[in-house]
PDB file of N, CA and C in Angstrom:
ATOM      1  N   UNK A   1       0.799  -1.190   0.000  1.00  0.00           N
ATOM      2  CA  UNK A   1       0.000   0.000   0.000  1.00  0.00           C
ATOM      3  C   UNK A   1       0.843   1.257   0.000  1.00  0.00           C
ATOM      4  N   UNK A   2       2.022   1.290   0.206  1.00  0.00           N
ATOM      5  CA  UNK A   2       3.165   2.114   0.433  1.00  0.00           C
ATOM      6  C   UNK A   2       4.329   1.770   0.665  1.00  0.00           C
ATOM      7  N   UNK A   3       5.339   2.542   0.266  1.00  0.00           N
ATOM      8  CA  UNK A   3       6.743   2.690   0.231  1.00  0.00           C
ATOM      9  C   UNK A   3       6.899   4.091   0.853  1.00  0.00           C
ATOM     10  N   UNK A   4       8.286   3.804   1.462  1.00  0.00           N
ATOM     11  CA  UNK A   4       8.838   5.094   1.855  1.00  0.00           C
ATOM     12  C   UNK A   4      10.532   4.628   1.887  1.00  0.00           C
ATOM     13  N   UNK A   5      11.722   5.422   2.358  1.00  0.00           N
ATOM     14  CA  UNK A   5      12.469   5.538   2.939  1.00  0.00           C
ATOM     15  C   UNK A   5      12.992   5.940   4.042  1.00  0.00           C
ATOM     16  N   UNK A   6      13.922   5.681   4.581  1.00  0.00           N
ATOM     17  CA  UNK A   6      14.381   5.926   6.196  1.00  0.00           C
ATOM     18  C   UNK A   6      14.920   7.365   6.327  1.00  0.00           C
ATOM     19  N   UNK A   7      14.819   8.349   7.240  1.00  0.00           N
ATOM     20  CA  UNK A   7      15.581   9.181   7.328  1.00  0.00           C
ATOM     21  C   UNK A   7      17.420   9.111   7.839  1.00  0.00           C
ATOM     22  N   UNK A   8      18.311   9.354   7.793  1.00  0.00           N
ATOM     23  CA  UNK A   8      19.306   9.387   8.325  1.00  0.00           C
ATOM     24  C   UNK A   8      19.576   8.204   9.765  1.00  0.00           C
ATOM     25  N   UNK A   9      18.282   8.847  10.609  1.00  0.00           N
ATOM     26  CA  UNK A   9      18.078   8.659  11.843  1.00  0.00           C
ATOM     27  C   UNK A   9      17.298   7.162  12.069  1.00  0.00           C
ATOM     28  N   UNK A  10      16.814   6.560  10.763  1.00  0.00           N
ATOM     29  CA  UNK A  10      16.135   5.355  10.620  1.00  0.00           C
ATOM     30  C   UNK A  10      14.269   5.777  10.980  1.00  0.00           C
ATOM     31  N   UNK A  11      14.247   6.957  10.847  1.00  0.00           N
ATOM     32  CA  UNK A  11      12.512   7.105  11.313  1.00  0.00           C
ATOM     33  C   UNK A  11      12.350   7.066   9.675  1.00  0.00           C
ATOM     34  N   UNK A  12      10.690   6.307   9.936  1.00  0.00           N
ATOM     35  CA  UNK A  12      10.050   6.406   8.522  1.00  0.00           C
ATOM     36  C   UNK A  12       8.446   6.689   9.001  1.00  0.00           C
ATOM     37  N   UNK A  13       7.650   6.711   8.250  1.00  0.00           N
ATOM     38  CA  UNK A  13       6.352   6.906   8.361  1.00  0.00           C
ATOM     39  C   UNK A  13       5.635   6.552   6.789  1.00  0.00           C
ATOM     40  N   UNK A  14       4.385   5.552   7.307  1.00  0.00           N
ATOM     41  CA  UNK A  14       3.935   4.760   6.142  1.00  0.00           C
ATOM     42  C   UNK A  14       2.324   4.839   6.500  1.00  0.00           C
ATOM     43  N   UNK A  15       1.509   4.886   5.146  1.00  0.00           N
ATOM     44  CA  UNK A  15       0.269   5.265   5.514  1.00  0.00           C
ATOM     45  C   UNK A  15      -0.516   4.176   4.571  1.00  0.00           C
ATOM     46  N   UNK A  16      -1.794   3.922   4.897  1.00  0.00           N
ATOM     47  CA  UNK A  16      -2.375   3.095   3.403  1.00  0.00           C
ATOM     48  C   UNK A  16      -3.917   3.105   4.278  1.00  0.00           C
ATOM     49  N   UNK A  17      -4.683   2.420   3.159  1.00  0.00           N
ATOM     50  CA  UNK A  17      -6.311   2.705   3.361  1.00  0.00           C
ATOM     51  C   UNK A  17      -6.296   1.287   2.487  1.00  0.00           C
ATOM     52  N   UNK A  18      -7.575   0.141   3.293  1.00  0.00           N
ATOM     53  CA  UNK A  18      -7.844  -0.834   2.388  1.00  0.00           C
ATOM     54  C   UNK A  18      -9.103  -1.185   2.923  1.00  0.00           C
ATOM     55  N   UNK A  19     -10.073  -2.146   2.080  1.00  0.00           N
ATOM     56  CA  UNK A  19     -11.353  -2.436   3.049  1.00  0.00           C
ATOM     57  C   UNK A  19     -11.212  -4.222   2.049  1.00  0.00           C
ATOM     58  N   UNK A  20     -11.766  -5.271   2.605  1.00  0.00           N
ATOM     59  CA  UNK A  20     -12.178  -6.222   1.988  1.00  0.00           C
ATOM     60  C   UNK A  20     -13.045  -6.987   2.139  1.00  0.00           C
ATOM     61  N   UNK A  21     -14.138  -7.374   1.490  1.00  0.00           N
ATOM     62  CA  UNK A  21     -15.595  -7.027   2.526  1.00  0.00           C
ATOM     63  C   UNK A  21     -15.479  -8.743   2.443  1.00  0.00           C
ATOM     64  N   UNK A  22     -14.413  -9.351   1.902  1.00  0.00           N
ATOM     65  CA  UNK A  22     -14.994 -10.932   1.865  1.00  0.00           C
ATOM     66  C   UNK A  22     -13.848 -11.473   3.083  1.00  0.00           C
ATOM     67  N   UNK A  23     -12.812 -11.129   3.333  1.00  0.00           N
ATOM     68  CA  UNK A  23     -11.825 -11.173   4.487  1.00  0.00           C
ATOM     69  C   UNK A  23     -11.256 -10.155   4.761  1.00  0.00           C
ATOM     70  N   UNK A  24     -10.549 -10.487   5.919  1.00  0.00           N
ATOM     71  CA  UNK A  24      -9.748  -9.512   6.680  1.00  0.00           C
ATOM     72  C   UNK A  24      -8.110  -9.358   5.949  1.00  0.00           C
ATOM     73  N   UNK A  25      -7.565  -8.001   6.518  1.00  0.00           N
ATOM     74  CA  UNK A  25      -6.875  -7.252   5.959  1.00  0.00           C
ATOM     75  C   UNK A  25      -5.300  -7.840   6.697  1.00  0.00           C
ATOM     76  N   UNK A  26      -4.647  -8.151   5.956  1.00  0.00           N
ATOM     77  CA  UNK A  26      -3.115  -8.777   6.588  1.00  0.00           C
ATOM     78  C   UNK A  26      -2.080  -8.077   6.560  1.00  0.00           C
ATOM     79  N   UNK A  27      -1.828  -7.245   7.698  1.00  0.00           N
ATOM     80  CA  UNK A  27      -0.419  -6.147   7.764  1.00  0.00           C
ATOM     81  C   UNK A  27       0.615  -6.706   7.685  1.00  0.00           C
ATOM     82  N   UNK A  28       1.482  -6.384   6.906  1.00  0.00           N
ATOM     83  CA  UNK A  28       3.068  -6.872   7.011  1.00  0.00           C
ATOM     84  C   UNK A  28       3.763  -5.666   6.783  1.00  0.00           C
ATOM     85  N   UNK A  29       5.087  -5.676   7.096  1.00  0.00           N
ATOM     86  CA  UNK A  29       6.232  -4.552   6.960  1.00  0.00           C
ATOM     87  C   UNK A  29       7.008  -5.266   6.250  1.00  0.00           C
ATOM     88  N   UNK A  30       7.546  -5.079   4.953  1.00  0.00           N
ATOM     89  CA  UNK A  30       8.616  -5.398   4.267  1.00  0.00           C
ATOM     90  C   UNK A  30       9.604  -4.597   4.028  1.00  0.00           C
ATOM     91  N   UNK A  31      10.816  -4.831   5.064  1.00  0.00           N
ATOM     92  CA  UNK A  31      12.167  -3.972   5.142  1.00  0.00           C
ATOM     93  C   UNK A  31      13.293  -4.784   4.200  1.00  0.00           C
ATOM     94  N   UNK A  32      13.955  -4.047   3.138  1.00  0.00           N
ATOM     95  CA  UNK A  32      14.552  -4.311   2.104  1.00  0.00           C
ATOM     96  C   UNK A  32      15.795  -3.603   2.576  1.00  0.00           C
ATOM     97  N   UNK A  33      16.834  -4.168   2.501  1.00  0.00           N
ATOM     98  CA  UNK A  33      18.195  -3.911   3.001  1.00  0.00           C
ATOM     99  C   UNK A  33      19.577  -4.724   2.549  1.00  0.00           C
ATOM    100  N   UNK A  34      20.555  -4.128   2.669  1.00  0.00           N
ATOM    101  CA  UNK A  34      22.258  -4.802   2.473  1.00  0.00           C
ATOM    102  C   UNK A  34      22.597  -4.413   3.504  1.00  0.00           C
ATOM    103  N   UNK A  35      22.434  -4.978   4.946  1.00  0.00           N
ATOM    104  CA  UNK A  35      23.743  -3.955   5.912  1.00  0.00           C
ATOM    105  C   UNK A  35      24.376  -5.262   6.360  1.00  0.00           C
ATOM    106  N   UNK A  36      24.298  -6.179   5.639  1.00  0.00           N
ATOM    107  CA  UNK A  36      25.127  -7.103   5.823  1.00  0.00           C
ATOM    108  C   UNK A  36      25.850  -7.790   4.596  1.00  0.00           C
ATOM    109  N   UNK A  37      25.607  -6.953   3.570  1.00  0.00           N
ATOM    110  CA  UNK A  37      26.668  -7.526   2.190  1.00  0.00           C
ATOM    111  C   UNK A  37      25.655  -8.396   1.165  1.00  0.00           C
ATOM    112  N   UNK A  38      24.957  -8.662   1.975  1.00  0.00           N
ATOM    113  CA  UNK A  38      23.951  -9.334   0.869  1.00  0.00           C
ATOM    114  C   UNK A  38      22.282  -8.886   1.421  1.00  0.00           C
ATOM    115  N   UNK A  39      21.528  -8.784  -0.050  1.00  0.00           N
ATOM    116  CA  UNK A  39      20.336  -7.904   0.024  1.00  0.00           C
ATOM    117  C   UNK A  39      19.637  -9.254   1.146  1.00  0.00           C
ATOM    118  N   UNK A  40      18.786  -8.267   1.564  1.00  0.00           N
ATOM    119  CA  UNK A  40      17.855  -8.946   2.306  1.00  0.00           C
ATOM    120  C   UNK A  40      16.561  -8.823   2.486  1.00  0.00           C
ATOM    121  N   UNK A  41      15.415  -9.347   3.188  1.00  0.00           N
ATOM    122  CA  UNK A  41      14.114  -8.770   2.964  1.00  0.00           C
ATOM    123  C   UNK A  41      13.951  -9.262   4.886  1.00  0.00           C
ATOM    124  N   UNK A  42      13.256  -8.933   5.372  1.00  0.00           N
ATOM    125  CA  UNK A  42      12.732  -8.869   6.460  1.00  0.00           C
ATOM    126  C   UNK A  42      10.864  -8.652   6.662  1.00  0.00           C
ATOM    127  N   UNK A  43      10.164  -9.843   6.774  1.00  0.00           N
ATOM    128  CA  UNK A  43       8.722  -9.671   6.947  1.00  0.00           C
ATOM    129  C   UNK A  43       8.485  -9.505   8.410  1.00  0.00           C
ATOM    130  N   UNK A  44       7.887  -8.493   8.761  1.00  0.00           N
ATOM    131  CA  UNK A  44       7.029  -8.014  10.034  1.00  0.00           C
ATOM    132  C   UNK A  44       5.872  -7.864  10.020  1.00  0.00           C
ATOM    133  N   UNK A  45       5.250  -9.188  10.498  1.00  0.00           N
ATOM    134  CA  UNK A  45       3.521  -9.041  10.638  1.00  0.00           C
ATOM    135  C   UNK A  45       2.837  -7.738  11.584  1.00  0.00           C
ATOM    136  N   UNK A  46       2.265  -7.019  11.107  1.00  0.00           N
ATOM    137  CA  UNK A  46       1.449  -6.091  12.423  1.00  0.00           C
ATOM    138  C   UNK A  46       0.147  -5.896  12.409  1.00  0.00           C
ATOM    139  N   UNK A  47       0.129  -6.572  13.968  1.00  0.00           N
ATOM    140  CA  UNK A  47      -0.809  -7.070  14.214  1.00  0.00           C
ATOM    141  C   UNK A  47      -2.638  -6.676  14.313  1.00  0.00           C
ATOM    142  N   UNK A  48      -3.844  -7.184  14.010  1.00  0.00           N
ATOM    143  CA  UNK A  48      -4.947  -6.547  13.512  1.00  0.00           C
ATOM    144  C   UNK A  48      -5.758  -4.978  14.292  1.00  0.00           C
ATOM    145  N   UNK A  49      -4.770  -5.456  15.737  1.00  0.00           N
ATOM    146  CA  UNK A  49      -5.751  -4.578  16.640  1.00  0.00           C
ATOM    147  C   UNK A  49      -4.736  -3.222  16.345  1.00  0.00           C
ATOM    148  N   UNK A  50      -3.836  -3.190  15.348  1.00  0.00           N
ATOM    149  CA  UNK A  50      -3.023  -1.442  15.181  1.00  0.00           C
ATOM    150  C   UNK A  50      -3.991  -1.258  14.087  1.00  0.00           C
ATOM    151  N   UNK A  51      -4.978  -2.175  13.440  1.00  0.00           N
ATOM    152  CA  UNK A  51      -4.947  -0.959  11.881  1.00  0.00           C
ATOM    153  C   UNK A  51      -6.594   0.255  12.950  1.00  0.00           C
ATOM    154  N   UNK A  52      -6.429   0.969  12.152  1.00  0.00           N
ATOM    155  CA  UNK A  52      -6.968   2.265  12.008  1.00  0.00           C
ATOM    156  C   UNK A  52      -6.289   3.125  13.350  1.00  0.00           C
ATOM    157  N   UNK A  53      -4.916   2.898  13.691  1.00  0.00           N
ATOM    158  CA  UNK A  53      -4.178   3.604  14.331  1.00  0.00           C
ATOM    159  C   UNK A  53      -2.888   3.717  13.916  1.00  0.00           C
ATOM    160  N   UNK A  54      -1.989   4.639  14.979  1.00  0.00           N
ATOM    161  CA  UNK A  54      -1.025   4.986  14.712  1.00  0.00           C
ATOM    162  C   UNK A  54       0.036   3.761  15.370  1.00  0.00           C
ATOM    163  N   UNK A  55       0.928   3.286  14.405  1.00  0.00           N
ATOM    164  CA  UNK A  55       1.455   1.805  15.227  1.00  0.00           C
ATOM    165  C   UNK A  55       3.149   2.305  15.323  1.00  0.00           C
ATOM    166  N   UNK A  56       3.501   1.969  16.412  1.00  0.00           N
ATOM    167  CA  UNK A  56       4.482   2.540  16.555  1.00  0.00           C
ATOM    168  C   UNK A  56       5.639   1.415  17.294  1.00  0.00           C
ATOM    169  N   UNK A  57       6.966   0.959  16.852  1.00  0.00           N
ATOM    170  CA  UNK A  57       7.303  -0.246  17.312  1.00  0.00           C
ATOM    171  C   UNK A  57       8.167   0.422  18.405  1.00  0.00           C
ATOM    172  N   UNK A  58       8.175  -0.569  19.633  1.00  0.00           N
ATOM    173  CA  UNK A  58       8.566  -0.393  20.995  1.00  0.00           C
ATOM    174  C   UNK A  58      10.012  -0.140  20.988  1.00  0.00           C
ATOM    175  N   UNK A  59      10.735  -0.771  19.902  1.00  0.00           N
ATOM    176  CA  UNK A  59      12.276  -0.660  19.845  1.00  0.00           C
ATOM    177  C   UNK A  59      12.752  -0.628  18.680  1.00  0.00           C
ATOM    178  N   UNK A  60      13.868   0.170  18.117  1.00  0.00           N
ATOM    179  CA  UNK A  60      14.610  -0.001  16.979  1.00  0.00           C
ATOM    180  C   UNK A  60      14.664  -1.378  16.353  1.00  0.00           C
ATOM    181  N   UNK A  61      14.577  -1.429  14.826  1.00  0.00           N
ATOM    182  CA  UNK A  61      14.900  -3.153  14.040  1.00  0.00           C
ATOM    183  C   UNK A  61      15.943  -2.554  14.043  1.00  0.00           C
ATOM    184  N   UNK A  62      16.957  -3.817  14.458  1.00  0.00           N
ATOM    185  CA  UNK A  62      18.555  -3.810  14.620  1.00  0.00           C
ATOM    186  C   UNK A  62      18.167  -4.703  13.106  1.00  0.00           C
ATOM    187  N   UNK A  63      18.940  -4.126  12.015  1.00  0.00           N
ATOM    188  CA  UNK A  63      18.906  -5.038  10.396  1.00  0.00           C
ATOM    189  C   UNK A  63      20.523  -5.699  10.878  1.00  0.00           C
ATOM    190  N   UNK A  64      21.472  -5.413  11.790  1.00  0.00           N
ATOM    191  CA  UNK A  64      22.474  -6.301  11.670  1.00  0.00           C
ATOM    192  C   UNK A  64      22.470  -7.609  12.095  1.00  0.00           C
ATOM    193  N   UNK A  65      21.161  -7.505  13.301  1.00  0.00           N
ATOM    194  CA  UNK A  65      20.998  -9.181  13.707  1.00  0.00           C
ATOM    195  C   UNK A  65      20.405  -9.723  13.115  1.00  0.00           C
ATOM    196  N   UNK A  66      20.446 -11.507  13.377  1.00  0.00           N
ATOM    197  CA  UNK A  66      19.195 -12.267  12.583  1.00  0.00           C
ATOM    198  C   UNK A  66      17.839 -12.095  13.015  1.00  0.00           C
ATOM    199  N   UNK A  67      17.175 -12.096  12.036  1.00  0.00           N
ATOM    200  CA  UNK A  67      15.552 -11.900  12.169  1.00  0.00           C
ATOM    201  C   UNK A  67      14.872 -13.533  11.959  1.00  0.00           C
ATOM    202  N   UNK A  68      14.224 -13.470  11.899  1.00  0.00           N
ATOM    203  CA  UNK A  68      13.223 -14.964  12.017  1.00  0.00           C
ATOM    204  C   UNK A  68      12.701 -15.283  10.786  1.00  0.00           C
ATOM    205  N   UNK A  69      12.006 -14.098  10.258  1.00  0.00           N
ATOM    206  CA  UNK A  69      11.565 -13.924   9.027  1.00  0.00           C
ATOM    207  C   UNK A  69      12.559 -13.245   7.831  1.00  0.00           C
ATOM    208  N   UNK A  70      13.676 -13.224   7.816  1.00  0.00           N
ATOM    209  CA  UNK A  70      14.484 -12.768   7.167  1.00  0.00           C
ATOM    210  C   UNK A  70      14.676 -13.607   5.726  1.00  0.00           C
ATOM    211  N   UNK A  71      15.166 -12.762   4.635  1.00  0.00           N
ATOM    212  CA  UNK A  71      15.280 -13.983   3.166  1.00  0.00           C
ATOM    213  C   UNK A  71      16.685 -13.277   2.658  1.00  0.00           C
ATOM    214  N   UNK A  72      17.560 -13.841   2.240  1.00  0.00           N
ATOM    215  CA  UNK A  72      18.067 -13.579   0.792  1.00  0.00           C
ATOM    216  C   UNK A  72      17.079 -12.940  -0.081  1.00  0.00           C
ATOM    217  N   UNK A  73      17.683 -11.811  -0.515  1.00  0.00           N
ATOM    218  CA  UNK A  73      15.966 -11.259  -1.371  1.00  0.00           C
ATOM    219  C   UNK A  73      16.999 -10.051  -2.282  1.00  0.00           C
ATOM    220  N   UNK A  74      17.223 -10.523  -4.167  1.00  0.00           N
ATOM    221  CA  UNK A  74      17.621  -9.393  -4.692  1.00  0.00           C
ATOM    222  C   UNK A  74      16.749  -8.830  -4.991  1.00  0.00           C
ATOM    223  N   UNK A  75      17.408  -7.348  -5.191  1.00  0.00           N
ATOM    224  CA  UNK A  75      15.877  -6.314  -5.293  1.00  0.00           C
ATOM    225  C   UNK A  75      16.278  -5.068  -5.686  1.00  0.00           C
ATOM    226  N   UNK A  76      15.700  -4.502  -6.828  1.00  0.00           N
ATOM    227  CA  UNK A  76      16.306  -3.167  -7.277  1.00  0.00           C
ATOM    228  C   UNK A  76      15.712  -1.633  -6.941  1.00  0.00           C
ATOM    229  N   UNK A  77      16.188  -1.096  -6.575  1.00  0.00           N
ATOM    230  CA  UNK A  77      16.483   0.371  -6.015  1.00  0.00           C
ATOM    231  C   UNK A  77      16.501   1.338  -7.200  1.00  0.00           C
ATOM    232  N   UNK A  78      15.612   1.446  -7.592  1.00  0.00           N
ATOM    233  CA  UNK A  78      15.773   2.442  -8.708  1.00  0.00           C
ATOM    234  C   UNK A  78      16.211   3.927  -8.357  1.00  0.00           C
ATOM    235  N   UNK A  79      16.861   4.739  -8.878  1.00  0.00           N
ATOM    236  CA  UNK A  79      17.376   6.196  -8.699  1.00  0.00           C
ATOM    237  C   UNK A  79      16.471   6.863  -8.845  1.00  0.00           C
ATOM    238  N   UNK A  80      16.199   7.935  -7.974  1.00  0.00           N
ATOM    239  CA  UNK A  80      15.312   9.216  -7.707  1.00  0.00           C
ATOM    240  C   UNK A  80      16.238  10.518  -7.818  1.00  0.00           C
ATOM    241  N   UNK A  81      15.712  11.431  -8.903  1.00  0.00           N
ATOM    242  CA  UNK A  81      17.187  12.214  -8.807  1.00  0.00           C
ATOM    243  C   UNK A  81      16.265  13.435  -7.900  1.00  0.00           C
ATOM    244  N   UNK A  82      14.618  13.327  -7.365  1.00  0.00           N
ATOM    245  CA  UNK A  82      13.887  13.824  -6.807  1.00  0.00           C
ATOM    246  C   UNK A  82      14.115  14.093  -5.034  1.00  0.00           C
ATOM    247  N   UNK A  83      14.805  12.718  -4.428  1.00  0.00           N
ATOM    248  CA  UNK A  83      14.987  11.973  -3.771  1.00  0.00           C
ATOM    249  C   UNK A  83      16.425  12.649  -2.700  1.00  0.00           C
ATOM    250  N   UNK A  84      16.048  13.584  -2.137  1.00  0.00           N
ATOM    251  CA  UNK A  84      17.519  13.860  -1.322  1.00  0.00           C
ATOM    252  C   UNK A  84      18.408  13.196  -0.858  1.00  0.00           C
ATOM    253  N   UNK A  85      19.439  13.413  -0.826  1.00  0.00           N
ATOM    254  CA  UNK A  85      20.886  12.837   0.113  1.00  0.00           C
ATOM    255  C   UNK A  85      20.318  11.798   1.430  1.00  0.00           C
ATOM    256  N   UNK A  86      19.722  12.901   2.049  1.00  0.00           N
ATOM    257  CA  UNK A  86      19.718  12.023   3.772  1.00  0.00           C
ATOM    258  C   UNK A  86      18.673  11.254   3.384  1.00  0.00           C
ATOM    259  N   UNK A  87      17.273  11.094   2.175  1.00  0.00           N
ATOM    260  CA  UNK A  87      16.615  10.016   2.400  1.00  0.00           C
ATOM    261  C   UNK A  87      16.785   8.771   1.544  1.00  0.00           C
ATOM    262  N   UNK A  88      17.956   8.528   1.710  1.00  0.00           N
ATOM    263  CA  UNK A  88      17.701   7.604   0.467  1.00  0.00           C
ATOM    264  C   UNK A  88      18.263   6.161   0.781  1.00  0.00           C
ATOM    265  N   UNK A  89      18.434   5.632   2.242  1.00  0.00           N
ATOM    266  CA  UNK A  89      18.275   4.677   2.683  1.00  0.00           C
ATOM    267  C   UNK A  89      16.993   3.811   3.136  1.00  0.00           C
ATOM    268  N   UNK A  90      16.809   2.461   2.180  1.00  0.00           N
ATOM    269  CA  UNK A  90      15.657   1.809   1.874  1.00  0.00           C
ATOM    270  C   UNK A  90      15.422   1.676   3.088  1.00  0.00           C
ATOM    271  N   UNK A  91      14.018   1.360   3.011  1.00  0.00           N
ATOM    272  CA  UNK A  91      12.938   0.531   3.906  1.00  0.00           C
ATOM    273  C   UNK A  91      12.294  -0.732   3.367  1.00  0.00           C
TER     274      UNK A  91
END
């Protein structure tokens, strides 16, 4: 439903609107990253009782440790020449 990038500081902010009148709606966070030499993907389920709020995670994702849900995942980054300096570390 959205993309964004990280600021400098790793804050991001992501917004989306969905309705599905035959099932329910399945949040995930897909964080796309190299901070370990090889691309990676990271799935974060969030959970039903955040949607129509503001969800906010309790602690920094450390991308240098292992995650649970983590993949090998190549993935291309296309250039924004729109796109400033400090934001242009993926999410």
């Amino acid at each position: 439903m959205d993309e964004a990038y990280a600021s400098r500081n790793g804050a991001f902010q992501l917004h989306g609107c969905a309705s599905d009148i035959f099932s329910k709606i399945d949040p995930i966070l897909k964080i796309y990253h190299k901070c370990k030499g090889t691309p990676k993907r990271i799935t974060i389920p969030i959970d039903q009782e955040h949607l129509d709020k503001v969800f906010t995670f309790d602690r920094p994702i450390d991308l240098k440790k292992a995650h649970e849900k983590e993949q090998d995942h190549e993935y291309h980054v296309p250039k924004c020449p729109n796109v400033k300096e400090w934001q242009t570390t993926t999410v």
